[in-house]
C-alpha atoms as a PDB file:
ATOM      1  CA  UNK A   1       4.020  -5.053   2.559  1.00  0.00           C
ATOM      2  CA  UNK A   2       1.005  -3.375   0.953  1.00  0.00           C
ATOM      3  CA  UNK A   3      -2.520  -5.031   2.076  1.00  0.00           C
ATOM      4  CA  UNK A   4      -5.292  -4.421   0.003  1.00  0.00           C
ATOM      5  CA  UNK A   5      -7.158  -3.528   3.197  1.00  0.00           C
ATOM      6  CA  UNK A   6      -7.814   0.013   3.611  1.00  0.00           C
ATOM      7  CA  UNK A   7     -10.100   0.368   6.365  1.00  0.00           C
ATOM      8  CA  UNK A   8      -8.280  -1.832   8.994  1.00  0.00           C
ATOM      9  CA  UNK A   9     -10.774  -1.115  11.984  1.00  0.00           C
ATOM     10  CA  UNK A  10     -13.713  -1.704  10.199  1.00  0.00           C
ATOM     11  CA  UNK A  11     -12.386  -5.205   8.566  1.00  0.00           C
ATOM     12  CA  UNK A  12     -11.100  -5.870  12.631  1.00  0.00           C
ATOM     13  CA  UNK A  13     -14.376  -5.165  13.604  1.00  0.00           C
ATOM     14  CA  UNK A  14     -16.158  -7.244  11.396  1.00  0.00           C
ATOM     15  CA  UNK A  15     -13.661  -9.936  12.508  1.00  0.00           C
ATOM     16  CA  UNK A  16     -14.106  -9.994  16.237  1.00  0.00           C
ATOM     17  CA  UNK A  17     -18.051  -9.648  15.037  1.00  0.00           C
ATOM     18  CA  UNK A  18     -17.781 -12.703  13.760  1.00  0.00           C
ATOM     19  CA  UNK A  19     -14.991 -14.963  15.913  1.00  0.00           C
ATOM     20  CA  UNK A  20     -16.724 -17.377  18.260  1.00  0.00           C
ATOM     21  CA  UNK A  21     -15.961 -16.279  22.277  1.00  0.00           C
ATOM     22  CA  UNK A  22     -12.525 -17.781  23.396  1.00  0.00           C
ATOM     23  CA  UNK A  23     -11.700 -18.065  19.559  1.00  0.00           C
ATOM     24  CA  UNK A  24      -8.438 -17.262  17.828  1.00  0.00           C
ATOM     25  CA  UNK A  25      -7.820 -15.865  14.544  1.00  0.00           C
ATOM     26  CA  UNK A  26      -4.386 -15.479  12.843  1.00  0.00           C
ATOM     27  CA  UNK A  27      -3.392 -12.091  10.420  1.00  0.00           C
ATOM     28  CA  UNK A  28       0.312 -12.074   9.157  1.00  0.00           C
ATOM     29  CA  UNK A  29       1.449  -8.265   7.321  1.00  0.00           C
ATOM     30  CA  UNK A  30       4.730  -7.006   7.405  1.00  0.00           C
ATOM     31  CA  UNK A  31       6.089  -3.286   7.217  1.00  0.00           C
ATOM     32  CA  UNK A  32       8.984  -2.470   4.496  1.00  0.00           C
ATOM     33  CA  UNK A  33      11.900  -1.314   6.010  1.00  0.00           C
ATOM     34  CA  UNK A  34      14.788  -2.138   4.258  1.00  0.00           C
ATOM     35  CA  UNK A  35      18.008  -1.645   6.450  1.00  0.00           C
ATOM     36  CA  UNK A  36      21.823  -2.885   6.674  1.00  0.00           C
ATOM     37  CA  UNK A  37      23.146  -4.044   9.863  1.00  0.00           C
ATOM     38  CA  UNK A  38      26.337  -2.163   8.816  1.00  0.00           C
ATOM     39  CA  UNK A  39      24.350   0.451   8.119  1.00  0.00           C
ATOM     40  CA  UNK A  40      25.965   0.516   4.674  1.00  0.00           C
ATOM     41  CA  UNK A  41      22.389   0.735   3.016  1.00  0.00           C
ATOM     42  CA  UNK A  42      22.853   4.000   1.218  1.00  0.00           C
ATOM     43  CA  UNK A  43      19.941   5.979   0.158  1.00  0.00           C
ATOM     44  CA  UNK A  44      20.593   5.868  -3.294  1.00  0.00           C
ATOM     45  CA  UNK A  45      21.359   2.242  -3.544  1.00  0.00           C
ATOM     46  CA  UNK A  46      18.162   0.573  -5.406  1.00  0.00           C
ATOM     47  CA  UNK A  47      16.405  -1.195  -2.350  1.00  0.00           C
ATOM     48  CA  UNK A  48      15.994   1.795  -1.166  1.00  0.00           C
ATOM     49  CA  UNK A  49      14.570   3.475  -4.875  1.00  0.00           C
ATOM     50  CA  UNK A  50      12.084   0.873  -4.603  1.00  0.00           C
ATOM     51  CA  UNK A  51      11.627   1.609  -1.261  1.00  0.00           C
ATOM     52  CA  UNK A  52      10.455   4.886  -2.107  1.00  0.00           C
ATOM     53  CA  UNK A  53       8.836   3.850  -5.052  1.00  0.00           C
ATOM     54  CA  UNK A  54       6.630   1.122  -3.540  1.00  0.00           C
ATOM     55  CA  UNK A  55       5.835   3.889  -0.478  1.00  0.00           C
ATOM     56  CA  UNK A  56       4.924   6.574  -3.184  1.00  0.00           C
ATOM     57  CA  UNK A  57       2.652   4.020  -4.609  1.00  0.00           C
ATOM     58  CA  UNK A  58       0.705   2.762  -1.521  1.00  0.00           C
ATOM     59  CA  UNK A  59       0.189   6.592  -0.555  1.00  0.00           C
ATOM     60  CA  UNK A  60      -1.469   7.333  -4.156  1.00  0.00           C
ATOM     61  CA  UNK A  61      -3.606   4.160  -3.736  1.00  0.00           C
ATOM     62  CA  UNK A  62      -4.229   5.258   0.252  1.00  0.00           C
ATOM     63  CA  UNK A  63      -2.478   1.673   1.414  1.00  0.00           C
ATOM     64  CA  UNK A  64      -0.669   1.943   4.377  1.00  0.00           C
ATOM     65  CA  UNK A  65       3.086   0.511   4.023  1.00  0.00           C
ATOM     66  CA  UNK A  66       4.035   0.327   7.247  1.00  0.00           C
ATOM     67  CA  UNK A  67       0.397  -1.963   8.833  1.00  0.00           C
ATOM     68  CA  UNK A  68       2.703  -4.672  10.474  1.00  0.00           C
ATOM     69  CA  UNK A  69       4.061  -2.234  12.829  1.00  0.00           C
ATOM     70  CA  UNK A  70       0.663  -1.380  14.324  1.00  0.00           C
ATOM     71  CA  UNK A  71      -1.459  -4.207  13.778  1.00  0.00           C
ATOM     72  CA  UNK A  72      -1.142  -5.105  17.584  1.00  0.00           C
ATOM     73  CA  UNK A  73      -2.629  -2.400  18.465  1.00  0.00           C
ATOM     74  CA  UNK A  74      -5.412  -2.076  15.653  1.00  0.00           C
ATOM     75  CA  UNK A  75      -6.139  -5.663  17.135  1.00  0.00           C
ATOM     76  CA  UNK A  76      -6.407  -4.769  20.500  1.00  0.00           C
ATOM     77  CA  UNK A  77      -8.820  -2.116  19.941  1.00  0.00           C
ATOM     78  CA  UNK A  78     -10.853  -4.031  18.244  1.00  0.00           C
ATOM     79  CA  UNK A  79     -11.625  -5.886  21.030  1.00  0.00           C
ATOM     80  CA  UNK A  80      -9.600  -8.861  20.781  1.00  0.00           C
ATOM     81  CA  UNK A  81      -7.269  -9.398  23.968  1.00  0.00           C
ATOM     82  CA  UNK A  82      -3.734 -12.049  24.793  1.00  0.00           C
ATOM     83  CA  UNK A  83      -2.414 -10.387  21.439  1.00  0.00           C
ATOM     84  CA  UNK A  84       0.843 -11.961  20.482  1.00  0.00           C
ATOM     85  CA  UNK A  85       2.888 -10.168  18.083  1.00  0.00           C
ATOM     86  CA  UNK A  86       5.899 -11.875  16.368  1.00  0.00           C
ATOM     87  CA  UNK A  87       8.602  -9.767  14.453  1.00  0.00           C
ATOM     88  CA  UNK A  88      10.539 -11.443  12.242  1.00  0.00           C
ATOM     89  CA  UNK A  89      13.797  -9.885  10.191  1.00  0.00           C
ATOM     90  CA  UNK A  90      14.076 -11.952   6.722  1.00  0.00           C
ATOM     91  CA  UNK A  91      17.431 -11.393   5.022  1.00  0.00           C
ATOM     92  CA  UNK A  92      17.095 -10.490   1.365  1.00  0.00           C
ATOM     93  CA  UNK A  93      20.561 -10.820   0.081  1.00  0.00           C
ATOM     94  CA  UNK A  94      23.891  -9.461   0.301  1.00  0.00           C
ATOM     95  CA  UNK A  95      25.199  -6.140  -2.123  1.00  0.00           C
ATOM     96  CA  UNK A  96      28.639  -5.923   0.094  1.00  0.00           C
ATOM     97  CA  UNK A  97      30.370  -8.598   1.775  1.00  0.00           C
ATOM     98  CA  UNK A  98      29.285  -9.762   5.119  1.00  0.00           C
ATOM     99  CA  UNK A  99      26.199  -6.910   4.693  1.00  0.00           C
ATOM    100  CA  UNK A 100      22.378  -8.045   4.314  1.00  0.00           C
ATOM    101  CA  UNK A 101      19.316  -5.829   3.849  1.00  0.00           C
ATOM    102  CA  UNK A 102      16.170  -6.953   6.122  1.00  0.00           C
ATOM    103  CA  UNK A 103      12.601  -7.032   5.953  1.00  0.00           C
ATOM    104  CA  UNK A 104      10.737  -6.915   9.855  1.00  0.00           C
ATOM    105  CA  UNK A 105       7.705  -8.442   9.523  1.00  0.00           C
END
């Protein structure tokens, strides 16, 4: 949601520096999008407040909210090839019958 890592390519470097050749290294983030598959989600509901709020906050502290969607890539150019990315939508309750908000990791 909000890494603590704020220079991804140089901490990627610094990791394919060190990985052994033919070795394999793991790095789980996730991106905050909070969504209804009704699409009931309104925008002044309060997942999406602190939505805003935690987005606000990671731009004053120069975090970037949204990493899971482009680690892949950040990985790749590192160096590191046979990427695998897996996306994962985690259901964090239900405000309306039959309607849940996700996370995609």
């Amino acid at each position: 949601m909000m890494s603590v890592v704020r220079d991804w390519p140089g901490y990627l470097a610094e990791i394919f520096r060190v990985t052994a050749p033919g070795g394999h290294i793991q790095l789980t983030e996730m991106s905050t999008v909070l969504t209804s598959g009704t699409g009931s989600l309104r925008n002044d509901s309060s997942l999406k407040v602190m939505e805003r709020a935690l987005q606000k906050h990671a731009a004053l502290n120069h975090l970037d909210v949204n990493i899971g969607s482009k680690l892949s890539a950040l990985v790749e150019s590192s160096g590191f090839h046979s990427v695998e990315e897996k996306v994962v939508e985690i259901p964090i309750g239900a405000w309306q019958p039959g309607t849940l908000a996700h996370v995609h990791l």
